[in-house]
Protein backbone atom coordinates (compact mmCIF):
# COMPACT_ATOMS: atom_id res chain seq x y z
CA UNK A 1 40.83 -63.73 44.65
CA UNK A 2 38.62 -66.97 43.78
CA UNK A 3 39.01 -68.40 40.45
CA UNK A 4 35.28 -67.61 40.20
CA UNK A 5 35.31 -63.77 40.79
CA UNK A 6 38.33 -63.73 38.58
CA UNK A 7 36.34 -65.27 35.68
CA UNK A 8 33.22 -63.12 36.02
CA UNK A 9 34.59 -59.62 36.69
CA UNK A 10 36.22 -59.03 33.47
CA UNK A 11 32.48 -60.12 32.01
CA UNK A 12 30.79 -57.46 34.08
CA UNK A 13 33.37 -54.92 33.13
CA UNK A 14 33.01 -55.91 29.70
CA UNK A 15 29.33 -55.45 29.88
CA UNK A 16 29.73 -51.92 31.70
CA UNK A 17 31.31 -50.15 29.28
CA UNK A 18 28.96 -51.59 26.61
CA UNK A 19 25.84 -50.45 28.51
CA UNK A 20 27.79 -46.72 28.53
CA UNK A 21 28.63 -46.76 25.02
CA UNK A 22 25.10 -47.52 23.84
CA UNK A 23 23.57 -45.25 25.85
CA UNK A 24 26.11 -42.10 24.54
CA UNK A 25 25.25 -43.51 20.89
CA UNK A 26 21.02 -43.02 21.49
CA UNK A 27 21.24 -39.78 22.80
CA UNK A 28 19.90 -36.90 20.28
CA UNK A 29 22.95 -34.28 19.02
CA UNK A 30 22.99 -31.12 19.95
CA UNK A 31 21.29 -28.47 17.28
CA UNK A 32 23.66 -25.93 16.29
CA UNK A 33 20.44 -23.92 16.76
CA UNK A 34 17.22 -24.32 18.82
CA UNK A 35 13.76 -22.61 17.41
CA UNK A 36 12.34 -20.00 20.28
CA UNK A 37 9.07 -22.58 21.15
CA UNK A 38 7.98 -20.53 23.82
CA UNK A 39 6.81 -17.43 21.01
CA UNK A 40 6.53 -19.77 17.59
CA UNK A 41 3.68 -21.78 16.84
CA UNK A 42 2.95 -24.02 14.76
CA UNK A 43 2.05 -21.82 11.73
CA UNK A 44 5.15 -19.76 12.21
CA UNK A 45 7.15 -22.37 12.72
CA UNK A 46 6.42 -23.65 9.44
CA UNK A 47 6.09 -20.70 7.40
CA UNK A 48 7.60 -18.39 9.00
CA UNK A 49 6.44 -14.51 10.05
CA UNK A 50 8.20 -12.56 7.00
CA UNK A 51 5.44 -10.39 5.61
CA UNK A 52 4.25 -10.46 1.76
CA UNK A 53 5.89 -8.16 -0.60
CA UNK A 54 4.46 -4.31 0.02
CA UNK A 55 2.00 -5.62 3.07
CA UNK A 56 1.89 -4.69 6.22
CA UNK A 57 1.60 -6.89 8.99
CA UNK A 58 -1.15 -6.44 11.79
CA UNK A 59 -1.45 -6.35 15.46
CA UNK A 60 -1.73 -10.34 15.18
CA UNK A 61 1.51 -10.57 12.63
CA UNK A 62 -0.87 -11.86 9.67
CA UNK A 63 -0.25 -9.94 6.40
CA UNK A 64 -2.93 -6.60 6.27
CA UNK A 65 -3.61 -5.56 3.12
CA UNK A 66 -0.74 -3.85 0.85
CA UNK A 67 1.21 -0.81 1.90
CA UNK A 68 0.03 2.80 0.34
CA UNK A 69 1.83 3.85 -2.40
CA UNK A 70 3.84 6.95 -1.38
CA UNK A 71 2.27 9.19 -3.61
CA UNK A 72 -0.93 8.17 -2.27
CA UNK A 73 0.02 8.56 1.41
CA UNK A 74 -1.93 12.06 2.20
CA UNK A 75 -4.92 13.19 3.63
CA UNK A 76 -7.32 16.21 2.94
CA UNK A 77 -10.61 17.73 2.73
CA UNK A 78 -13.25 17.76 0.09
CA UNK A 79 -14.74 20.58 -1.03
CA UNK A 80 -17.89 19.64 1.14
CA UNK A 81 -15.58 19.12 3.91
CA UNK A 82 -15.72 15.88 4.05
CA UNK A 83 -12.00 13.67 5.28
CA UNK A 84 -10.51 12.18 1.64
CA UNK A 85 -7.48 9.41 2.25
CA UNK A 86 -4.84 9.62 -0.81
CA UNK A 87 -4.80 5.66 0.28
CA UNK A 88 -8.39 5.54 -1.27
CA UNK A 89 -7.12 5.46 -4.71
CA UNK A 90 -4.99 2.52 -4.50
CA UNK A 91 -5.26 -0.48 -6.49
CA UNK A 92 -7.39 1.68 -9.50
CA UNK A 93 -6.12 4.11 -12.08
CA UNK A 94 -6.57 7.50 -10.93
CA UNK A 95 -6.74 11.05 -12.51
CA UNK A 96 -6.17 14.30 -10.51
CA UNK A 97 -7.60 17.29 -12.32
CA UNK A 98 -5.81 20.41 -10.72
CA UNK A 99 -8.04 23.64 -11.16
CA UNK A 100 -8.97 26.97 -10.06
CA UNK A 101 -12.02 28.38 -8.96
CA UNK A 102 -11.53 31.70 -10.79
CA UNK A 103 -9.74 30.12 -13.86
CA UNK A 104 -11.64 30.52 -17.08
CA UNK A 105 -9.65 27.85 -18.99
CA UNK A 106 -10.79 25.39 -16.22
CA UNK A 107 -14.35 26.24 -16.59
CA UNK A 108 -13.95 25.76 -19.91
CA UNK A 109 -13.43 21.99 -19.96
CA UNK A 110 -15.43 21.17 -16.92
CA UNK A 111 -17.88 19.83 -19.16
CA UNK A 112 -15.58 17.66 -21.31
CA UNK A 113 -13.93 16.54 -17.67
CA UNK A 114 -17.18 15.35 -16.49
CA UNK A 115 -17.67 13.50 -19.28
CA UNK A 116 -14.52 11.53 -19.22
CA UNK A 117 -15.10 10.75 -15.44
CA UNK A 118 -18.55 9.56 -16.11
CA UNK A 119 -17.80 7.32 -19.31
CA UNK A 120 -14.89 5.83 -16.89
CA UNK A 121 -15.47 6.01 -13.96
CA UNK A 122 -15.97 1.82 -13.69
CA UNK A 123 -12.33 2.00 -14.40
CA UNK A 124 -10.83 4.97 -13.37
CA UNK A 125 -11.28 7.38 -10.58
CA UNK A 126 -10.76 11.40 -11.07
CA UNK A 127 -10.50 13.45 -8.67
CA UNK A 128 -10.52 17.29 -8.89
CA UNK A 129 -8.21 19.35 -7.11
CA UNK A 130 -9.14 23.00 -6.56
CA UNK A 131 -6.92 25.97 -5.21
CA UNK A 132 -4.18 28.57 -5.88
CA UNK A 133 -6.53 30.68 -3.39
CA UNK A 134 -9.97 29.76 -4.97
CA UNK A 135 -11.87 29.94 -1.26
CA UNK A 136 -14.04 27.05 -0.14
CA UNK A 137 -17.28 29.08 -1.24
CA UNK A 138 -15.83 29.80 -4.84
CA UNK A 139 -14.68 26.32 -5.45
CA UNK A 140 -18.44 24.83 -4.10
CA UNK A 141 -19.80 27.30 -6.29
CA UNK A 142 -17.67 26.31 -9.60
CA UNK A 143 -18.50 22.38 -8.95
CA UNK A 144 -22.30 23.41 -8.88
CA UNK A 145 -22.16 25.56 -11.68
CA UNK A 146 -19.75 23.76 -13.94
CA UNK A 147 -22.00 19.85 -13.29
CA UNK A 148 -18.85 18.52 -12.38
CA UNK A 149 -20.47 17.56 -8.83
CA UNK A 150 -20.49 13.74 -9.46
CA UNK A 151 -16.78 13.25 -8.67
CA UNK A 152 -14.79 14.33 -5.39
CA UNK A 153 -12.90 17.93 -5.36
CA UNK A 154 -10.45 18.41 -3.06
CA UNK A 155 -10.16 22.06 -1.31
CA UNK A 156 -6.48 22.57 -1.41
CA UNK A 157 -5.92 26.20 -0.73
CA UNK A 158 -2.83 25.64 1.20
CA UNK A 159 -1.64 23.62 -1.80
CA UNK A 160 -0.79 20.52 0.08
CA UNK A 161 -1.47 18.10 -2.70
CA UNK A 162 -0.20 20.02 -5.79
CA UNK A 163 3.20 20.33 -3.62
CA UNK A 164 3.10 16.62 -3.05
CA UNK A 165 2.81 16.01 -6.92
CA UNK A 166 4.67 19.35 -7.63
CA UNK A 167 2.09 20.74 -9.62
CA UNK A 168 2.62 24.90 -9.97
CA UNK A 169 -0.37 26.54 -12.39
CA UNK A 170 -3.80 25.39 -12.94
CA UNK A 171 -5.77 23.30 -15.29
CA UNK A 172 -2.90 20.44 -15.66
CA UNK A 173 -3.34 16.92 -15.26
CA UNK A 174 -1.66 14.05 -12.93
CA UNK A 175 -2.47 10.55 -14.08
CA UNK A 176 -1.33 7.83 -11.96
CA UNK A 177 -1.41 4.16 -12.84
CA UNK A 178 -2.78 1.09 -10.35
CA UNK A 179 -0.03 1.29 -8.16
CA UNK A 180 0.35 5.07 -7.48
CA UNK A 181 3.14 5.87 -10.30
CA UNK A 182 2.89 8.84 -11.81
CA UNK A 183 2.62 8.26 -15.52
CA UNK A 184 1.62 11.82 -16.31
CA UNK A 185 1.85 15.35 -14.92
CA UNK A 186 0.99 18.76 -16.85
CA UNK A 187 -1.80 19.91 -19.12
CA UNK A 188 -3.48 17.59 -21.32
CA UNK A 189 -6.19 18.36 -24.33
CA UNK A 190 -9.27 17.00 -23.69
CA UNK A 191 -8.56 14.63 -26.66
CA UNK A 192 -5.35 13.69 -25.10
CA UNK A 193 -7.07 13.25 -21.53
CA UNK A 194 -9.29 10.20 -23.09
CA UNK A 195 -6.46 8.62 -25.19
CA UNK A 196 -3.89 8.69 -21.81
CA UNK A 197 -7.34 7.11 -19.90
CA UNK A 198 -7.91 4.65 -22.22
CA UNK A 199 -4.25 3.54 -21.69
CA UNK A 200 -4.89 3.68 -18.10
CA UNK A 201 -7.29 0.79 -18.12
């Protein structure tokens, strides 16, 4: 071999594995884990897709509003027959007022019930709930004659929504605070009915 190849080839060899070993060094490492790109974006990339606290997410995966309480997860008819969702009350104090169309003690504070609803109803929302076999005539009959009219009644002959809060006899009282708890259930003077709503608000 020439004195001349001899010289150069250990220089080109020399050179060779330099140009390998800096091209090993540049390349990126391996993730232990790569992100799914083809379904994040940039938005869930970053924040991520984990849904508030008691939301539900949509169709789109954005956060709907808040879950229904389960207390408040029912539906029924009004004594005007008009659909009533439980999930209405949400987010607001509510009273249920359980009655009876042929109850005399009910009739008998109808007045004083209307009363509270109207002087809170900014605040709170009452709902009545008639049945214990009252009949959807009766109980339109006792709203009309008793002016309690101004708030919805509930026709719950089948006694769907006193099972629900396991109410058994008339004329008792289920107060529930803004997020669906049940803070009180059974009868109430009408005294007691404004002090428990005023500690409501």
């Amino acid at each position: 071999m020439p004195a001349v190849t001899r010289r150069i080839l250990p220089t080109v060899l020399a050179a060779a594995v330099l140009a390998l070993t800096a091209c090993g060094a540049s390349e990126p490492a391996t993730p232990a884990a790569t992100p799914d790109t083809a379904t994040a974006t940039p938005d869930t990339a970053a924040a991520g897709t984990a849904t508030p606290a008691g939301g539900t997410p949509d169709a789109s995966g954005d956060a709907a509003r808040p879950a229904t309480p389960p207390n408040l997860d029912f539906t029924a008819r009004t004594i005007d027959d008009r659909p009533f969702a439980g999930s209405s009350l949400a987010g607001k104090p509510a009273v249920l007022w359980f009655w009876a169309a042929w109850c005399t003690r009910c009739r008998g504070v109808a007045d004083d019930v209307a009363a509270a609803q109207r002087d809170n109803a900014a605040r709170v929302n009452l709902i009545g709930v008639a049945g214990l076999g009252s009949g959807a005539d009766a109980m339109r009959r006792f709203a009309r004659d008793t002016g309690v009219e101004g708030f919805p009644h509930l026709a719950d002959d089948d006694g769907a929504v006193w099972r629900r809060f396991g109410v058994t006899s008339q004329e008792q009282y289920v107060l529930l605070d803004s997020a669906g708890k049940v803070v009180h259930s059974g009868p109430l003077t009408q005294d007691e009915l404004r002090r428990r709503i005023a500690e409501l608000t």
